[in-house]
C-alpha atoms as a PDB file:
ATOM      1  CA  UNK A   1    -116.174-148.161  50.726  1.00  0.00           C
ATOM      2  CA  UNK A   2    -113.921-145.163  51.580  1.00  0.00           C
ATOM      3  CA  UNK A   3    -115.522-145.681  55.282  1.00  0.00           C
ATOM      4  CA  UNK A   4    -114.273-148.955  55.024  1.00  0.00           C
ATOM      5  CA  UNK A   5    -110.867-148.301  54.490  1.00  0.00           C
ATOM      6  CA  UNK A   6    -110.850-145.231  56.447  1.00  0.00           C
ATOM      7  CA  UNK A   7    -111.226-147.555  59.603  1.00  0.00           C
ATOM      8  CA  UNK A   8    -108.620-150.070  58.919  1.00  0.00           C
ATOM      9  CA  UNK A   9    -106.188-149.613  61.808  1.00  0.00           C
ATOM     10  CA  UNK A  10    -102.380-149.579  61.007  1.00  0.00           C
ATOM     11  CA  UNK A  11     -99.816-151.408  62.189  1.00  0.00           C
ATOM     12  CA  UNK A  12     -96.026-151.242  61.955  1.00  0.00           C
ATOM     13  CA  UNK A  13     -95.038-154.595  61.067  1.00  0.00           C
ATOM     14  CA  UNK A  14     -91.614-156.547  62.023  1.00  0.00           C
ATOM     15  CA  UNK A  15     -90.590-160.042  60.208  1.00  0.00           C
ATOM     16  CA  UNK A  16     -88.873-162.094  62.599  1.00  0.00           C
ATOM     17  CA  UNK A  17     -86.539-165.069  61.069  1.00  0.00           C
ATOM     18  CA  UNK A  18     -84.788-168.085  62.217  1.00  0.00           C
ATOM     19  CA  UNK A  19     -81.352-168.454  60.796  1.00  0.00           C
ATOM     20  CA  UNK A  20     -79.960-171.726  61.660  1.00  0.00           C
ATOM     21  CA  UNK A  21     -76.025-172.708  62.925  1.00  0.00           C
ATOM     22  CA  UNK A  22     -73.312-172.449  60.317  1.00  0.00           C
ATOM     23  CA  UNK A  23     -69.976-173.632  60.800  1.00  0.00           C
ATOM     24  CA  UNK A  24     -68.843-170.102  62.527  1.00  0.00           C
ATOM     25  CA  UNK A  25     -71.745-168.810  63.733  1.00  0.00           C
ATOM     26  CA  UNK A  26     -74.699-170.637  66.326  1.00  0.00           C
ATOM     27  CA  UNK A  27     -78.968-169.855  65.953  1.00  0.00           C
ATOM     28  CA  UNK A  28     -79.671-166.955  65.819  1.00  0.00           C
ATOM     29  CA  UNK A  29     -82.838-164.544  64.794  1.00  0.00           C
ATOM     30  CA  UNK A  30     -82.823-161.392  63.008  1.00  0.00           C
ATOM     31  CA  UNK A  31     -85.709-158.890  63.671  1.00  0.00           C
ATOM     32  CA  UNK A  32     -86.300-156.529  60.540  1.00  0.00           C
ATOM     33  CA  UNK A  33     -88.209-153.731  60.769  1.00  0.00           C
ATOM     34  CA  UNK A  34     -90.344-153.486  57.966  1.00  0.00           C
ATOM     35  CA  UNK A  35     -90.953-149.596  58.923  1.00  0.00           C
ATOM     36  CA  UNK A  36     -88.079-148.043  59.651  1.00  0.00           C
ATOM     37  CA  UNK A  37     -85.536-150.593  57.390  1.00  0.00           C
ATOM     38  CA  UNK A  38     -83.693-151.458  60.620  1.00  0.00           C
ATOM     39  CA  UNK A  39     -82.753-154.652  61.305  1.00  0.00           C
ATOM     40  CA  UNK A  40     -80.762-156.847  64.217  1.00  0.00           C
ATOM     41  CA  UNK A  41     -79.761-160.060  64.956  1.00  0.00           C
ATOM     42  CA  UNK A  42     -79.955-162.128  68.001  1.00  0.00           C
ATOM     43  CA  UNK A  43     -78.567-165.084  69.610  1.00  0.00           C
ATOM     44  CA  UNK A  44     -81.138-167.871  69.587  1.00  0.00           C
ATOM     45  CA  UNK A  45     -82.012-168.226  73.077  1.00  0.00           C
ATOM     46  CA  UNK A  46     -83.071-172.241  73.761  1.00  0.00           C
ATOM     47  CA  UNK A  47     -84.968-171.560  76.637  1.00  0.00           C
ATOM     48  CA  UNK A  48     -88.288-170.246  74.491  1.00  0.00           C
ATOM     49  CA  UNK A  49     -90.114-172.393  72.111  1.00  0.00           C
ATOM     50  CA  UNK A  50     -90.368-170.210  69.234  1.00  0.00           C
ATOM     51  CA  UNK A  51     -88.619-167.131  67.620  1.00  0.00           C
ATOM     52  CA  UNK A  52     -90.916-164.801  67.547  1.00  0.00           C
ATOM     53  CA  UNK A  53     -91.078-165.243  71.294  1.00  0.00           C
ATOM     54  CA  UNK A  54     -87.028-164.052  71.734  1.00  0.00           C
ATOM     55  CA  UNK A  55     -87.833-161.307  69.679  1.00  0.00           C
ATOM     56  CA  UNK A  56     -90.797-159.957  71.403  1.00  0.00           C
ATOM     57  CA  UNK A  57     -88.709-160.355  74.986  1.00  0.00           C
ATOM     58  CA  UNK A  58     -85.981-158.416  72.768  1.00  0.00           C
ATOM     59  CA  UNK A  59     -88.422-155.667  71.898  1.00  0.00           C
ATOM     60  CA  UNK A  60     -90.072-155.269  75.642  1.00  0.00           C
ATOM     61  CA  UNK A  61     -86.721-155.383  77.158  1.00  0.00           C
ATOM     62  CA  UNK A  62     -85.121-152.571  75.209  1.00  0.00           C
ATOM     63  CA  UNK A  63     -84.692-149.284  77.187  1.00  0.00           C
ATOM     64  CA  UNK A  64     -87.328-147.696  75.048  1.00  0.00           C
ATOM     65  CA  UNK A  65     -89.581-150.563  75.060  1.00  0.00           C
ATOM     66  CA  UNK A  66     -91.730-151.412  71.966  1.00  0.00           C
ATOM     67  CA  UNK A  67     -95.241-153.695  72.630  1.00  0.00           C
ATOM     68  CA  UNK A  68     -96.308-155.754  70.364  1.00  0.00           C
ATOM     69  CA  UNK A  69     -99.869-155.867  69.828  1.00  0.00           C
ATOM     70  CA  UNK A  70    -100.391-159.148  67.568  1.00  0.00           C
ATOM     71  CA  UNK A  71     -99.106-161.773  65.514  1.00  0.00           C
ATOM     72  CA  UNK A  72     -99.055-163.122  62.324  1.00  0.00           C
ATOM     73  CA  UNK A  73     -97.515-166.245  61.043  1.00  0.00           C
ATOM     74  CA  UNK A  74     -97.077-167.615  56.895  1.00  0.00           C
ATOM     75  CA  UNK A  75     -97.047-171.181  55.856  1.00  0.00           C
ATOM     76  CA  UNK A  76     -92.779-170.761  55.664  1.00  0.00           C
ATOM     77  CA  UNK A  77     -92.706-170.801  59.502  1.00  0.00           C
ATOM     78  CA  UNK A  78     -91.531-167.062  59.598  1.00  0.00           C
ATOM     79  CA  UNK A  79     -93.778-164.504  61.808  1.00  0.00           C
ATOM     80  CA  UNK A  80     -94.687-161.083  61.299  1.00  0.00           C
ATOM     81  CA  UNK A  81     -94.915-158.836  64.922  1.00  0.00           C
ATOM     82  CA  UNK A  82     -97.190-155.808  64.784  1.00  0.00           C
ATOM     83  CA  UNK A  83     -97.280-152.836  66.759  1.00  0.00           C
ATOM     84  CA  UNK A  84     -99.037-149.292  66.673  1.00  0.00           C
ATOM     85  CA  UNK A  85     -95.542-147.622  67.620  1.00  0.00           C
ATOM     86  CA  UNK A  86     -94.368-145.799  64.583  1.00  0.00           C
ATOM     87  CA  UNK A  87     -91.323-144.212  65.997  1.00  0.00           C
ATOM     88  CA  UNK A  88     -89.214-146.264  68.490  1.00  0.00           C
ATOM     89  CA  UNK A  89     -86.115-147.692  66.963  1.00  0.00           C
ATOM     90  CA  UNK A  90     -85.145-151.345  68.229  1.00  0.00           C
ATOM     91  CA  UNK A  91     -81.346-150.808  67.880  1.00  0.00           C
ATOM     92  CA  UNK A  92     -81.028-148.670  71.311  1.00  0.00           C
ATOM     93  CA  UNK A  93     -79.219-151.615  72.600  1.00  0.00           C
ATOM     94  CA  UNK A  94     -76.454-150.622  69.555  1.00  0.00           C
ATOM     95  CA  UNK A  95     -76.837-147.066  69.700  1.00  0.00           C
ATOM     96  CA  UNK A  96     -75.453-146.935  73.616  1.00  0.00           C
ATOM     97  CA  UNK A  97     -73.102-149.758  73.826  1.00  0.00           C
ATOM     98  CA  UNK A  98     -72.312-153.488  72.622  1.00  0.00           C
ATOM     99  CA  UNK A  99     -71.755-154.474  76.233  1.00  0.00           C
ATOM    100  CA  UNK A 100     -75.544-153.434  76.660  1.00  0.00           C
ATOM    101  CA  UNK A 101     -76.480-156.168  74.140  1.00  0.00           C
ATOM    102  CA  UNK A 102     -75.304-159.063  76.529  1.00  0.00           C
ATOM    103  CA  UNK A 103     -77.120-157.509  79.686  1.00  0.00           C
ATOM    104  CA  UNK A 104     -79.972-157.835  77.397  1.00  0.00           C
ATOM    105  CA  UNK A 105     -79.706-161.135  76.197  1.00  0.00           C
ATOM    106  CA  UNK A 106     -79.071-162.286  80.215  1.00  0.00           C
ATOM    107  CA  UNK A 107     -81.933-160.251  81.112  1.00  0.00           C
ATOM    108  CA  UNK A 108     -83.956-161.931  78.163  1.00  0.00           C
ATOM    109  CA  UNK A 109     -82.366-165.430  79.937  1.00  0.00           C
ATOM    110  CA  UNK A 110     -83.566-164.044  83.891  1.00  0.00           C
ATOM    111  CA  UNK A 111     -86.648-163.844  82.487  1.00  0.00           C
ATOM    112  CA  UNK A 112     -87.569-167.035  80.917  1.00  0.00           C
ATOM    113  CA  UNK A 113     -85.601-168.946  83.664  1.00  0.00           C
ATOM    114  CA  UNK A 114     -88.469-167.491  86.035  1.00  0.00           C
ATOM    115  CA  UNK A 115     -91.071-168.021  84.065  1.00  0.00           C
ATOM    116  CA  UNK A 116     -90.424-171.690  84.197  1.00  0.00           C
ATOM    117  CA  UNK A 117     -90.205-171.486  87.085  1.00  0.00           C
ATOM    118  CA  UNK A 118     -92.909-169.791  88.074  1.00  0.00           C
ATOM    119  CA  UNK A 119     -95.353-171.164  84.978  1.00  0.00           C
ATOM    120  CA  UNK A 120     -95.675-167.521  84.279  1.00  0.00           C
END
């Protein structure tokens, strides 16, 4: 059994939420890192069909980007991201600048603008 266990590969998990308008603030998703205790909050971008989807373009478009290797979903609609890198922290965008986190979000826009376009 210790074999068993021993081969179990290990992920670093992030739960990915959708938090609905409010009367002062629009969709948005938060990312939490289930790893590191970090966690940030998004815009809800229309243009994808799901949330986990914005937050994996968040996470690939950071300047230290983290890939996500699978995905897991519970009956409560939330998602669960999972990666093999332990270390990367996914608030760069905060640690250099707040302006950085709207050339992000546009970038995140760019990029699902041409892939309906292109059926990428």
């Amino acid at each position: 059994m210790k074999n068993y266990f021993d081969n179990i590969k290990r992920y670093r998990a992030f739960s990915v939420k959708y938090r609905p308008a409010t009367d002062f603030k629009s969709s948005r998703i938060t990312i939490y890192d289930e790893r590191l205790g970090e966690r940030v909050t998004i815009p809800y971008n229309h243009s994808f069909d799901n949330p986990w989807q914005i937050a994996v373009t968040y996470l690939l478009n950071l300047p230290h980007p983290i890939e996500i290797e699978s995905l897991g979903m519970s009956k409560d609609d939330s998602h669960v991201l999972l990666t093999t890198n332990f270390s990367t922290s996914m608030k760069q965008a905060e640690l250099n600048h707040r302006d950085e986190d709207e050339e992000l979000y546009n970038a995140m826009e760019e990029k699902a603008d041409a892939q309906r376009k292109y059926g990428e």
